[in-house]
C-alpha atoms as a PDB file:
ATOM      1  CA  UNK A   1     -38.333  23.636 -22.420  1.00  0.00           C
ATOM      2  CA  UNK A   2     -37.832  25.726 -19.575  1.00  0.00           C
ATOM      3  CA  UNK A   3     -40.304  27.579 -17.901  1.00  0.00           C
ATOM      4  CA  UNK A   4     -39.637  30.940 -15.860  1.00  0.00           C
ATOM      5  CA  UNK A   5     -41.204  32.596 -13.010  1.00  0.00           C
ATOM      6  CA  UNK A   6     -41.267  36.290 -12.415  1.00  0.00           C
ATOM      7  CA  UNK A   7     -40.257  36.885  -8.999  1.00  0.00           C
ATOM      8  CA  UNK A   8     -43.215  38.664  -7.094  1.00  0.00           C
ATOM      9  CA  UNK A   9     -42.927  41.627  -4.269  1.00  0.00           C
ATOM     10  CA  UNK A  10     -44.249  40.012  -1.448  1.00  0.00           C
ATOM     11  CA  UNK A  11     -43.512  42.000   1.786  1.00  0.00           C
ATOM     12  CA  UNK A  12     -46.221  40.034   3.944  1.00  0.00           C
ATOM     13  CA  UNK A  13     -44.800  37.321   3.494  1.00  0.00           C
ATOM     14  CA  UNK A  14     -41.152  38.618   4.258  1.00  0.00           C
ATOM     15  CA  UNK A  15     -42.797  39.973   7.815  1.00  0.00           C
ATOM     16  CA  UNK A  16     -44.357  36.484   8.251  1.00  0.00           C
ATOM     17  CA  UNK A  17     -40.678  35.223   7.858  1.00  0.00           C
ATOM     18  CA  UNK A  18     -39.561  37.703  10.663  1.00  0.00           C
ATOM     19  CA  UNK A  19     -42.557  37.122  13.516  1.00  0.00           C
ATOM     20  CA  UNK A  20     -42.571  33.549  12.703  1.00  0.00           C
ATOM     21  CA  UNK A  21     -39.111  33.401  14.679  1.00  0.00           C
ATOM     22  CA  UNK A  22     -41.538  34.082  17.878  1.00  0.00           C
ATOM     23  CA  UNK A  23     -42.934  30.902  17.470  1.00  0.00           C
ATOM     24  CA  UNK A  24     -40.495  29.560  19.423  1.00  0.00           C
ATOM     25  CA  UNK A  25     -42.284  31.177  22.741  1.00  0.00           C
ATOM     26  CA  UNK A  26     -44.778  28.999  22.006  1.00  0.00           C
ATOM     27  CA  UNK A  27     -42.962  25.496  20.508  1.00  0.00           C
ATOM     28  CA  UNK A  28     -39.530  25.436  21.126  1.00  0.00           C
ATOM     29  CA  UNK A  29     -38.712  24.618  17.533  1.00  0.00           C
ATOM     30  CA  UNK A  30     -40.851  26.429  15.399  1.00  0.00           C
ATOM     31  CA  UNK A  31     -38.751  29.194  15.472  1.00  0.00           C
ATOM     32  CA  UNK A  32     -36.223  27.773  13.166  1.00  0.00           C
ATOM     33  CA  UNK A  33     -38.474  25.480  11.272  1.00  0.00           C
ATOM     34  CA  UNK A  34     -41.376  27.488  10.427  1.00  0.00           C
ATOM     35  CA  UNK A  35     -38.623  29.941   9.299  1.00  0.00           C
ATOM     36  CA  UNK A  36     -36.939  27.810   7.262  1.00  0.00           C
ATOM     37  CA  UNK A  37     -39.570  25.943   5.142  1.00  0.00           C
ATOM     38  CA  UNK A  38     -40.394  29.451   4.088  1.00  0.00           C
ATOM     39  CA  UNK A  39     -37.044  30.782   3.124  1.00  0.00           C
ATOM     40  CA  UNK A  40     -36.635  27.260   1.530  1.00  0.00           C
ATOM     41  CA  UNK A  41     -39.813  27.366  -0.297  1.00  0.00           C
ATOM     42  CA  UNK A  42     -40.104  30.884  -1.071  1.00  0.00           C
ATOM     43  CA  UNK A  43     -36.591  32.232  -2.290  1.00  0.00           C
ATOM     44  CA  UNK A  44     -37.152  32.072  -5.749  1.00  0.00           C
ATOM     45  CA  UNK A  45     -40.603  33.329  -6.032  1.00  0.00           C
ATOM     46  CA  UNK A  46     -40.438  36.526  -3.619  1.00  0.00           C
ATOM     47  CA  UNK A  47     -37.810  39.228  -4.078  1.00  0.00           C
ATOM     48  CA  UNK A  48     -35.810  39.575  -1.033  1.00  0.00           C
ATOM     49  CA  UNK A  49     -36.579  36.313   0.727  1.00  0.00           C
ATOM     50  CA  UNK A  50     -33.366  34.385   0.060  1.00  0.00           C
ATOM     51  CA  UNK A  51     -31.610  37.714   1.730  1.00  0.00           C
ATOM     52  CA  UNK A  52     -33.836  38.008   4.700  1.00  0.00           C
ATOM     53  CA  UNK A  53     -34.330  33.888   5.141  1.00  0.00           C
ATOM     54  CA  UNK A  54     -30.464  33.845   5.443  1.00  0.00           C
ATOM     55  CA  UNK A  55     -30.525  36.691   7.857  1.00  0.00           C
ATOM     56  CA  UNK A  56     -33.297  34.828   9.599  1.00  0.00           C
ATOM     57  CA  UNK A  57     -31.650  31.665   9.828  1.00  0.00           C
ATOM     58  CA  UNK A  58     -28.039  32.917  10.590  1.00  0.00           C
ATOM     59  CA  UNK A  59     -29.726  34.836  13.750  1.00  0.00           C
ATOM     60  CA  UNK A  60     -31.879  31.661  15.054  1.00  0.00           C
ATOM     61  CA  UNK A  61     -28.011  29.597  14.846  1.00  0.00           C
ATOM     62  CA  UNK A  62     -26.480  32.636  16.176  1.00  0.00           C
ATOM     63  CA  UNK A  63     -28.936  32.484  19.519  1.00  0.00           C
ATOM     64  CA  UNK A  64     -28.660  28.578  19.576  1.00  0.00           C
ATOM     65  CA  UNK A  65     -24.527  29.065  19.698  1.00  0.00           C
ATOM     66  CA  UNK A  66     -25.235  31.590  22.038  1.00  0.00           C
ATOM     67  CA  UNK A  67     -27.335  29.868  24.500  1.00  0.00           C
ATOM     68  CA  UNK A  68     -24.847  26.829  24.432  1.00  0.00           C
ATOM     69  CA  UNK A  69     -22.528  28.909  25.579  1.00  0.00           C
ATOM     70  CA  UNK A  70     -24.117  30.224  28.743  1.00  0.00           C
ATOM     71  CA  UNK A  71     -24.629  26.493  30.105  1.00  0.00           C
ATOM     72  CA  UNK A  72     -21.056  26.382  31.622  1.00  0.00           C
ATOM     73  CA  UNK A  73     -21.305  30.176  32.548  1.00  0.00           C
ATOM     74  CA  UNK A  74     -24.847  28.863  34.748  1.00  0.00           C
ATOM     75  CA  UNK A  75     -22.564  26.310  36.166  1.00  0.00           C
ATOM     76  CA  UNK A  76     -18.780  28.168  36.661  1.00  0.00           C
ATOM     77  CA  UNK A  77     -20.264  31.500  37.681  1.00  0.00           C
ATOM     78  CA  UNK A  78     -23.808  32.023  37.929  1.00  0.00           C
ATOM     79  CA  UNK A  79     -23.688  34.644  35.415  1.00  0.00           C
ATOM     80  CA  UNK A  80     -25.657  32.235  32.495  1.00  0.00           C
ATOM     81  CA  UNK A  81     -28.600  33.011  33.929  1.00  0.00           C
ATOM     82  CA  UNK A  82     -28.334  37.179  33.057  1.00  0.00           C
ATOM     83  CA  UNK A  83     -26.594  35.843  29.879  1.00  0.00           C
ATOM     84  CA  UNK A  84     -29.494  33.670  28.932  1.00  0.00           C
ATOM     85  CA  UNK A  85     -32.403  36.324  29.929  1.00  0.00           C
ATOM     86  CA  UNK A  86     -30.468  38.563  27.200  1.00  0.00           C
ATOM     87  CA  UNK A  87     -30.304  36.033  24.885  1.00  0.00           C
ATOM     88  CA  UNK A  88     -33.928  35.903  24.923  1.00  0.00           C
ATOM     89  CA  UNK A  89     -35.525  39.444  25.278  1.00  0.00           C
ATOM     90  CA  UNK A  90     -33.109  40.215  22.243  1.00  0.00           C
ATOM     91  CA  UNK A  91     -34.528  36.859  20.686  1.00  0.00           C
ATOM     92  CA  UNK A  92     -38.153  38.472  21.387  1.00  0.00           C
ATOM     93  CA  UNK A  93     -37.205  42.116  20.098  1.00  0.00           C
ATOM     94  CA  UNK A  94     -34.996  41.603  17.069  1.00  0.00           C
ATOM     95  CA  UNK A  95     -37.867  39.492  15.270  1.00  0.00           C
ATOM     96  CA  UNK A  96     -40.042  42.252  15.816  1.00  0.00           C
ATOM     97  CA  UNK A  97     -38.099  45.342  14.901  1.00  0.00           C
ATOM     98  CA  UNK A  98     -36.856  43.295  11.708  1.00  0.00           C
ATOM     99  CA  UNK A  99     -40.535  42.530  10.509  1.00  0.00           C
ATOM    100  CA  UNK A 100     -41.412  46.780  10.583  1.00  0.00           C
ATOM    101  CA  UNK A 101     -38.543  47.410   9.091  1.00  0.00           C
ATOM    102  CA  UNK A 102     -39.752  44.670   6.337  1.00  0.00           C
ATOM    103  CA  UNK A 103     -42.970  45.831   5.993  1.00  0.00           C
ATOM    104  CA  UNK A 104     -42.106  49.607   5.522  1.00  0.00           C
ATOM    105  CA  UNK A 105     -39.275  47.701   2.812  1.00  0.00           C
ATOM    106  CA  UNK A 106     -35.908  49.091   4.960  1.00  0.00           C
ATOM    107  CA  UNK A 107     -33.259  46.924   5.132  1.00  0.00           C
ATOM    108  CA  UNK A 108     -33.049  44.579   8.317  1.00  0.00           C
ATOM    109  CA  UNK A 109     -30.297  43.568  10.540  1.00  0.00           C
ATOM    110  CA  UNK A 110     -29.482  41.261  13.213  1.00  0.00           C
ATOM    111  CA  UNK A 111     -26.862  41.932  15.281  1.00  0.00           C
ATOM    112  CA  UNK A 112     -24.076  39.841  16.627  1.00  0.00           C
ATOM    113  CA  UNK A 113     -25.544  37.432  13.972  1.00  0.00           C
ATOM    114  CA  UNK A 114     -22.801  35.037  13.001  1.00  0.00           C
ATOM    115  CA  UNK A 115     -22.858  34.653   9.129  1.00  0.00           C
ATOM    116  CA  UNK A 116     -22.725  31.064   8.881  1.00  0.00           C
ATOM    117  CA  UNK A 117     -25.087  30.875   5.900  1.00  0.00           C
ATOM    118  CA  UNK A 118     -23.716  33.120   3.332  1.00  0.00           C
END
């Protein structure tokens, strides 16, 4: 016997999913773990969570590929450095703007997010 679960509105916890992201000010990692666990654990129970975890998760990759890429640019021209400083103010602001526009239930977007999770 199967048992079903009504999915539940939860827009803290979709805000929660966005700001976490900043934890990686903080740890390095928890940015893309904390993240995760709750997309993972939470997509079936709040509506709008799988959408906004894979946004969430796409856009912490995204940044990662990005910031790989500016090591040889630090090294062949200098210019990682500006690169990188980007990369991380729009790491810092992107979070934030996403996590309003969750919690007054607009739709979000990240972009120059790669859709690798789809």
């Amino acid at each position: 016997m199967e048992t079903y679960t009504a999915m539940r509105e939860d827009r803290q916890m979709l805000i929660i999913t966005h700001i976490s992201q900043l934890l990686d000010l903080i740890t390095g990692l928890g940015g893309f773990i904390v993240p995760l666990i709750l997309w993972a654990t939470q997509k079936e129970k709040v509506i709008g969570m799988d959408e906004h975890g894979k946004m969430v998760m796409n856009f912490q990759i995204s940044l990662f590929i990005y910031s790989i890429l500016c090591i040889p640019l630090i090294f062949l021209f200098g210019i990682g450095f500006l690169l990188l400083g980007i990369i991380w103010i729009f790491g810092i602001i992107m979070p934030i703007i996403n996590a309003v526009n969750a919690s007054n239930g607009e739709p979000c977007n990240y972009p120059l997010s790669i859709e690798i999770i789809k």
